[in-house]
N, C-alpha and C. Protein backbone atom coordinates (compact mmCIF):
# COMPACT_ATOMS: atom_id res chain seq x y z
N UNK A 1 10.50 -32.80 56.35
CA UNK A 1 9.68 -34.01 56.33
C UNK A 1 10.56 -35.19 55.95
N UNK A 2 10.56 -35.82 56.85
CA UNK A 2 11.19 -37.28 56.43
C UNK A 2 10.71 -37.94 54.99
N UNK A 3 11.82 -38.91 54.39
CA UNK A 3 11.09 -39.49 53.05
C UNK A 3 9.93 -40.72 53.27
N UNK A 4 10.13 -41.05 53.94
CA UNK A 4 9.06 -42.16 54.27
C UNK A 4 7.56 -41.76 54.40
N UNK A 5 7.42 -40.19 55.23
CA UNK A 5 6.32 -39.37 55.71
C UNK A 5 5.85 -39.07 54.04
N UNK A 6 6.91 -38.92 53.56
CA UNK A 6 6.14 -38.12 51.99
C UNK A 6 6.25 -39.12 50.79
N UNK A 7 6.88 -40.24 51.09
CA UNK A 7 6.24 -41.42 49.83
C UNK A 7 4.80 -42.21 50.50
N UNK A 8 4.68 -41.96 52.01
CA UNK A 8 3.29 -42.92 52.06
C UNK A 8 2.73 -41.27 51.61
N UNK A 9 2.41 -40.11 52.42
CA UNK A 9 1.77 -39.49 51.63
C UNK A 9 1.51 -38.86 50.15
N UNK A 10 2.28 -39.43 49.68
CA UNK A 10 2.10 -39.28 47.91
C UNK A 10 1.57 -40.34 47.42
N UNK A 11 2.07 -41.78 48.09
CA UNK A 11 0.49 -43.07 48.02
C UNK A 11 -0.68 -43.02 48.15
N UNK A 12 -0.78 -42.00 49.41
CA UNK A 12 -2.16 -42.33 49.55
C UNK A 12 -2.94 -41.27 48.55
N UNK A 13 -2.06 -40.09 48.24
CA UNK A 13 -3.01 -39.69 47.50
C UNK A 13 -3.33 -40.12 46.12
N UNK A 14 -2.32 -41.23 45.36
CA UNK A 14 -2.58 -42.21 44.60
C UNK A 14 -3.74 -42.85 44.82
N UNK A 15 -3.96 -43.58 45.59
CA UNK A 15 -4.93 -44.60 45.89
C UNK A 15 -5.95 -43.94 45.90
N UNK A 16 -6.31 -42.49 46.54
CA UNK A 16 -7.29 -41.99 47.28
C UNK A 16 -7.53 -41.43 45.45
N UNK A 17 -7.30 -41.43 44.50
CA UNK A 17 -7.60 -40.55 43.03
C UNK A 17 -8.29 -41.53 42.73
N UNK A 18 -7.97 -42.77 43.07
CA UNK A 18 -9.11 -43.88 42.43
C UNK A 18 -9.64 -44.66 43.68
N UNK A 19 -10.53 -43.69 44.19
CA UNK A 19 -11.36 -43.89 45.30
C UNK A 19 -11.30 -45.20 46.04
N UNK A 20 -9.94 -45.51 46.47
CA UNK A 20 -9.52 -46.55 47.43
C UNK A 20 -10.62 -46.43 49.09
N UNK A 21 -10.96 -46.98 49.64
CA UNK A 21 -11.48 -47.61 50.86
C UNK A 21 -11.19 -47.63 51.59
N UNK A 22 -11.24 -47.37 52.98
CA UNK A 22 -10.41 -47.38 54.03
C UNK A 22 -8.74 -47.61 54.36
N UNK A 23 -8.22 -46.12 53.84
CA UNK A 23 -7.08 -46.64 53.41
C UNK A 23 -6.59 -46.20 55.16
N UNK A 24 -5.51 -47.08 55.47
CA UNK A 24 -5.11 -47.33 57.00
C UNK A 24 -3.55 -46.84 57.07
N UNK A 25 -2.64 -46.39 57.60
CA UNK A 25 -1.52 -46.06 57.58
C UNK A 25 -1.05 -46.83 58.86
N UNK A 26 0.21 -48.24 58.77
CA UNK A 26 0.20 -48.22 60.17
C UNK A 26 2.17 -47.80 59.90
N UNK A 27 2.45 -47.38 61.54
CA UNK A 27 3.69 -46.98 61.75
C UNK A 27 4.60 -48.68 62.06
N UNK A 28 5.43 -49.12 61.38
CA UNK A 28 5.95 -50.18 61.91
C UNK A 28 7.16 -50.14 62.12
N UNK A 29 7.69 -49.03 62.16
CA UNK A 29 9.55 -48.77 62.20
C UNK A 29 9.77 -49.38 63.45
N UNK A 30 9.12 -48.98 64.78
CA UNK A 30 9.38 -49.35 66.06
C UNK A 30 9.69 -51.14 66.30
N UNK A 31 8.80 -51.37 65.79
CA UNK A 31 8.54 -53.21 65.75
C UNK A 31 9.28 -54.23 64.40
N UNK A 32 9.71 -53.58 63.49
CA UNK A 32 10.28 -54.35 62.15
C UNK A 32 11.25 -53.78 61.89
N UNK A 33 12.06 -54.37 61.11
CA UNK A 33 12.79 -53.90 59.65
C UNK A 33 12.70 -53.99 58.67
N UNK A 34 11.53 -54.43 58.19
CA UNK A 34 11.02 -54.46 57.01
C UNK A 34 10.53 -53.11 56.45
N UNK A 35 9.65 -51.66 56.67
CA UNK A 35 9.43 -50.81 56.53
C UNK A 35 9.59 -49.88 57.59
N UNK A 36 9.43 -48.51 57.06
CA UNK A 36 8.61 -47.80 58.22
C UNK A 36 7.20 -47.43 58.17
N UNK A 37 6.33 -47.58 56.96
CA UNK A 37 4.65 -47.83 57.25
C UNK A 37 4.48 -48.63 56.33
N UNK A 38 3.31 -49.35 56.64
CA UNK A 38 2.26 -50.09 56.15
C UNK A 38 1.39 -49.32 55.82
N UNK A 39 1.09 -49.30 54.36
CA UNK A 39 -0.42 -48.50 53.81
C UNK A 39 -1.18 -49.46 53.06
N UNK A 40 -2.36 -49.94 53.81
CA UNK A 40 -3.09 -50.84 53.58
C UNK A 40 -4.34 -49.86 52.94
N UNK A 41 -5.11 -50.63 51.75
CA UNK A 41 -6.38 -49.81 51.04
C UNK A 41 -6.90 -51.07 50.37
N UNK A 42 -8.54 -50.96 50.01
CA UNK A 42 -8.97 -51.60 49.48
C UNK A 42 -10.07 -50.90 47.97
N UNK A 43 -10.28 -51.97 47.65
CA UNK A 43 -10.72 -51.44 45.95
C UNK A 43 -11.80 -52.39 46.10
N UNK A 44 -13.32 -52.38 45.30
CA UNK A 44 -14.36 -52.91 45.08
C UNK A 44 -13.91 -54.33 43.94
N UNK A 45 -13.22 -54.00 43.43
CA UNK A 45 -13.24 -55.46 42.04
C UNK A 45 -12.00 -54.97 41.39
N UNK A 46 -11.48 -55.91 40.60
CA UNK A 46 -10.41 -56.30 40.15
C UNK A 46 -9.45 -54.48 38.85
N UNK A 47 -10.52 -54.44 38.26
CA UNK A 47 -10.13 -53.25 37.69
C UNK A 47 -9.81 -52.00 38.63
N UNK A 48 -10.47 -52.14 39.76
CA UNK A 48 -10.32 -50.70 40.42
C UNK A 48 -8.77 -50.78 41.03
N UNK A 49 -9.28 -52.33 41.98
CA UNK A 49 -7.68 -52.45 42.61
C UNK A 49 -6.04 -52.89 41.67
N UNK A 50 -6.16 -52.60 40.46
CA UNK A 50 -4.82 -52.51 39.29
C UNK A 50 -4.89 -51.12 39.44
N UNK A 51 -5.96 -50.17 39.10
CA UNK A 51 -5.98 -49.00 39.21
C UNK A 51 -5.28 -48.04 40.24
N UNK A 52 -5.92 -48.40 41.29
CA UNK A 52 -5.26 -47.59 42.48
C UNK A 52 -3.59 -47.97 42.66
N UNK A 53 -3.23 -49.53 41.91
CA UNK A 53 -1.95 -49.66 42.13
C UNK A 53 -1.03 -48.84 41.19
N UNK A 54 -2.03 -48.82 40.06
CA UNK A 54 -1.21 -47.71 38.91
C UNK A 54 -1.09 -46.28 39.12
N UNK A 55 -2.19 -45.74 39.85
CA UNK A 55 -1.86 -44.48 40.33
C UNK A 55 -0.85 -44.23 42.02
N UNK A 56 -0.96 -44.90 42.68
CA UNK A 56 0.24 -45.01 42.93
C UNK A 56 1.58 -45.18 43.06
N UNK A 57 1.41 -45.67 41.97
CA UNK A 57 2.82 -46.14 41.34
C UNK A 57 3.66 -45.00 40.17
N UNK A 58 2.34 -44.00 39.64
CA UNK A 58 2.61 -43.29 38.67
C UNK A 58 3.35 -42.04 39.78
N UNK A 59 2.03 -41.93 40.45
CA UNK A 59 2.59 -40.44 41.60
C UNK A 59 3.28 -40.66 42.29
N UNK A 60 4.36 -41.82 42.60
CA UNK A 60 5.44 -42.13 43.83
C UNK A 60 6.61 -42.05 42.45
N UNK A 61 6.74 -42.80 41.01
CA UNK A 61 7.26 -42.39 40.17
C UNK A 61 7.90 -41.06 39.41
N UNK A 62 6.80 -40.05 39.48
CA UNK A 62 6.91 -38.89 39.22
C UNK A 62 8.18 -38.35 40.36
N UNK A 63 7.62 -38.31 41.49
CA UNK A 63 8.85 -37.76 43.03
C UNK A 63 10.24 -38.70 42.67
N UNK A 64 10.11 -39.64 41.66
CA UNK A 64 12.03 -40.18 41.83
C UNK A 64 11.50 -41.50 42.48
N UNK A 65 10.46 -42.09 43.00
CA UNK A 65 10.33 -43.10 43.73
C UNK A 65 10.20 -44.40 42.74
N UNK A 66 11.06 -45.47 43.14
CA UNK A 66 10.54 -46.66 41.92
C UNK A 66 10.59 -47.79 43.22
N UNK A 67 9.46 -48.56 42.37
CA UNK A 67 9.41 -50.20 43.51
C UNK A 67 10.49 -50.84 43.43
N UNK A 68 11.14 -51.43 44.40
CA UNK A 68 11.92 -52.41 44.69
C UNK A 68 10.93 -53.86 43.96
N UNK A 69 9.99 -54.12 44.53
CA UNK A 69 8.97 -54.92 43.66
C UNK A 69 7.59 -54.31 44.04
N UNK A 70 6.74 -55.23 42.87
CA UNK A 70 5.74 -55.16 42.96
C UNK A 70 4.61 -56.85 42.74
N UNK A 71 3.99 -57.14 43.51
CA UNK A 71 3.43 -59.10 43.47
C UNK A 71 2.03 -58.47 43.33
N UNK A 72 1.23 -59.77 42.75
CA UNK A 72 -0.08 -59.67 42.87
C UNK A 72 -0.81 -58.90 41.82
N UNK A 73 -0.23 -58.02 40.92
CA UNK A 73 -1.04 -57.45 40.32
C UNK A 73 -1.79 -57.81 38.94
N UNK A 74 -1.56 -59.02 38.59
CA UNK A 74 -2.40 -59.79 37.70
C UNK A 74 -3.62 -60.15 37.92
N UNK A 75 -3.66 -60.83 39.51
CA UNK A 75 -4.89 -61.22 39.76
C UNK A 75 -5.34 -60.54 40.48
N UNK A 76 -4.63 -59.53 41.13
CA UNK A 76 -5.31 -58.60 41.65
C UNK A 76 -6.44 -58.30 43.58
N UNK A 77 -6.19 -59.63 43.67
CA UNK A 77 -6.67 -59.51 44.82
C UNK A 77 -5.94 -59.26 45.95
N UNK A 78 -5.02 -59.04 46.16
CA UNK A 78 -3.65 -58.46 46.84
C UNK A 78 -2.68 -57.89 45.79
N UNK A 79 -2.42 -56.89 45.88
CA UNK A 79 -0.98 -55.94 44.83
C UNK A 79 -0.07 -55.53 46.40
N UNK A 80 0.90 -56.30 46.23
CA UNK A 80 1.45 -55.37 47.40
C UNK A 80 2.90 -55.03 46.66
N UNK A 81 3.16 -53.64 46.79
CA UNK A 81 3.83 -52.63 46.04
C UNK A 81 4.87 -52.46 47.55
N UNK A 82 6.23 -53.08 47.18
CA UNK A 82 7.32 -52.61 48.11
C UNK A 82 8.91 -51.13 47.58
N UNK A 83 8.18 -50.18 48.60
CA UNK A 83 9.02 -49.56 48.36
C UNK A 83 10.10 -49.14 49.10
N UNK A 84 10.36 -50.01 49.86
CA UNK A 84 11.47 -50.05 50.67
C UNK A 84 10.74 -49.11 52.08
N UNK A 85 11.37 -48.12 52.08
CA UNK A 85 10.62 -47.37 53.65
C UNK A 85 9.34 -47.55 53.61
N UNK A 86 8.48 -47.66 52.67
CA UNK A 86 6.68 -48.18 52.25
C UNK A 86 6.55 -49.47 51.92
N UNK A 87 5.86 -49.80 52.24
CA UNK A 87 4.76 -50.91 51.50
C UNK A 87 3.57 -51.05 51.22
N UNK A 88 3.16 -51.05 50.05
CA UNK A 88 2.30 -50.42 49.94
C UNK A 88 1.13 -52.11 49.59
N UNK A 89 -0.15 -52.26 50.19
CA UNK A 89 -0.75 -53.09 50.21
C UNK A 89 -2.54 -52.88 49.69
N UNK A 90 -2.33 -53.62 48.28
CA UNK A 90 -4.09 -53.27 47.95
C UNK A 90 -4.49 -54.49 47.89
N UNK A 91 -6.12 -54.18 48.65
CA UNK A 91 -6.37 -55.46 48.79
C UNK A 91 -7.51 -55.56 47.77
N UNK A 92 -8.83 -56.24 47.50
CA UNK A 92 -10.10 -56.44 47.50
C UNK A 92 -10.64 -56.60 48.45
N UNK A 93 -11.92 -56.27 48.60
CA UNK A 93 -12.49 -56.16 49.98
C UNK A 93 -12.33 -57.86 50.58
N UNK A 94 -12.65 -59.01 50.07
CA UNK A 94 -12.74 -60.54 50.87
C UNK A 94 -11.10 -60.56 51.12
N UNK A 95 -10.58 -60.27 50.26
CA UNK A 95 -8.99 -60.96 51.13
C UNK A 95 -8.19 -59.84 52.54
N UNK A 96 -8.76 -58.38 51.88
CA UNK A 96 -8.54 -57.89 53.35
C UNK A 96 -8.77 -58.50 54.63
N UNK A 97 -10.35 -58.71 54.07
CA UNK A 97 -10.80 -59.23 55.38
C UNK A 97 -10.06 -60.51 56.08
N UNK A 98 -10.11 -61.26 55.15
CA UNK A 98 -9.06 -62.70 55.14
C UNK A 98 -8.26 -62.72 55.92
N UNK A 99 -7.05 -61.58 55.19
CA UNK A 99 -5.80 -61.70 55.81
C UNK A 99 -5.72 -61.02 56.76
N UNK A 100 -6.80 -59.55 56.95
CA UNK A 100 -6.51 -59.05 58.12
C UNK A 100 -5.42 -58.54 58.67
N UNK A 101 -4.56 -57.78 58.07
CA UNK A 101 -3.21 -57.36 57.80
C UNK A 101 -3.66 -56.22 59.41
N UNK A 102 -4.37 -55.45 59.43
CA UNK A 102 -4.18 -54.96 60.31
C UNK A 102 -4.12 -55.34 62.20
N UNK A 103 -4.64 -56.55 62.05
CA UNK A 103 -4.45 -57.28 63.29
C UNK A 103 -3.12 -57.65 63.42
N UNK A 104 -2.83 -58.28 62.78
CA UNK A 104 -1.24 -59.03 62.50
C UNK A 104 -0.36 -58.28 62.88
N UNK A 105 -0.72 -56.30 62.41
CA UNK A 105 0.27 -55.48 62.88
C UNK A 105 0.27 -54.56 63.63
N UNK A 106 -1.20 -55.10 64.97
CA UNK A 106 -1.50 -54.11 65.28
C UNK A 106 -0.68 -53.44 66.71
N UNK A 107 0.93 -54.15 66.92
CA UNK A 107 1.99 -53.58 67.52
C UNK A 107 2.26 -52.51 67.06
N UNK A 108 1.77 -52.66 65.82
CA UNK A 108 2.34 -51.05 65.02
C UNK A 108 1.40 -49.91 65.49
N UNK A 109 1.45 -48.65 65.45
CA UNK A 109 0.55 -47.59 65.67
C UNK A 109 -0.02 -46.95 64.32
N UNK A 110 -1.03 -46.63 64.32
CA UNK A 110 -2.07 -46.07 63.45
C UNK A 110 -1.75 -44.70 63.27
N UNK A 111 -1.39 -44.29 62.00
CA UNK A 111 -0.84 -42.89 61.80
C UNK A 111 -2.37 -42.20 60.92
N UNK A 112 -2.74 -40.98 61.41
CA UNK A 112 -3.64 -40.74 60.29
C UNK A 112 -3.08 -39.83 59.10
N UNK A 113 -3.93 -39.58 58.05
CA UNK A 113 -3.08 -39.04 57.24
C UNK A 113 -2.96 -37.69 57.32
N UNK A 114 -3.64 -37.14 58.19
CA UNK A 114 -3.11 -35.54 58.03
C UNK A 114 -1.80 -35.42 59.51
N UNK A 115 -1.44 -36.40 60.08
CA UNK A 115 -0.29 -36.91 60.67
C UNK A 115 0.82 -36.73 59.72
N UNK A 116 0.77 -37.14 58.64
CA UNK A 116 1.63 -37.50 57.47
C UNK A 116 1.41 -35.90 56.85
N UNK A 117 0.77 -35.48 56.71
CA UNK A 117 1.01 -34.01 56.19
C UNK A 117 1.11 -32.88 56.48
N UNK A 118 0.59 -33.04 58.14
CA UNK A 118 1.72 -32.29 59.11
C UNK A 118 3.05 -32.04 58.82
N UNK A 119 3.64 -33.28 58.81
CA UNK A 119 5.05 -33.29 58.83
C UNK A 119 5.41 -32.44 58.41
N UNK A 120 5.03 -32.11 57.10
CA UNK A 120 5.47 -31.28 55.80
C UNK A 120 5.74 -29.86 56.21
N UNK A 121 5.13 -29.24 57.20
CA UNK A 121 5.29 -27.90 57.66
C UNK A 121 6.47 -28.01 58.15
């Protein structure tokens, strides 16, 4: 399994412990150099979405993984957590919508997550 395949899937299962929202995986290696996925999720209110950033951050920590940075997580309505081959993006539900991150990248392809845990075999 590639490392990229197994730090977004060790995110998402971060996010997904504190019942993150439509969490989206997109593939952007083909189209950028900025990552190879985009893992976009959203959280109901301000405590949840610090939360899901802390448990992702704890379980990508544990594997050896540390952020290059991390923005947003004071106020919380965007945390976007860069981990170099990941990026990891929490939103609140109004600024998702806002920014709409998934239009912007939607050159990229939509990976689902048992795509990502395939790999692993």
């Amino acid at each position: 399994m590639n490392e990229s395949k197994k730090m977004a899937d060790l995110a998402i299962h971060g996010l997904e412990e504190k019942k993150a929202v439509d969490v989206k995986v997109i593939d952007i290696e083909k189209i950028s150099t900025v990552a190879d996925y985009f893992i976009i999720a959203s959280g109901s209110n301000r405590n949840q979405v610090q939360a899901m950033a802390d448990s992702a951050e704890e379980i990508l920590g544990r594997a050896g993984y540390m952020p290059k940075n991390i923005e947003g997580y004071q106020n919380a309505n965007w945390i976007l957590m860069d981990y170099g081959d990941i990026v990891i993006h929490i939103f609140d539900e109004e600024n998702r919508l806002f920014y709409d991150l998934e239009r912007i990248w939607r050159d990229g392809s939509l990976v689902s997550k048992d795509d990502l845990k395939m790999s692993e075999e």
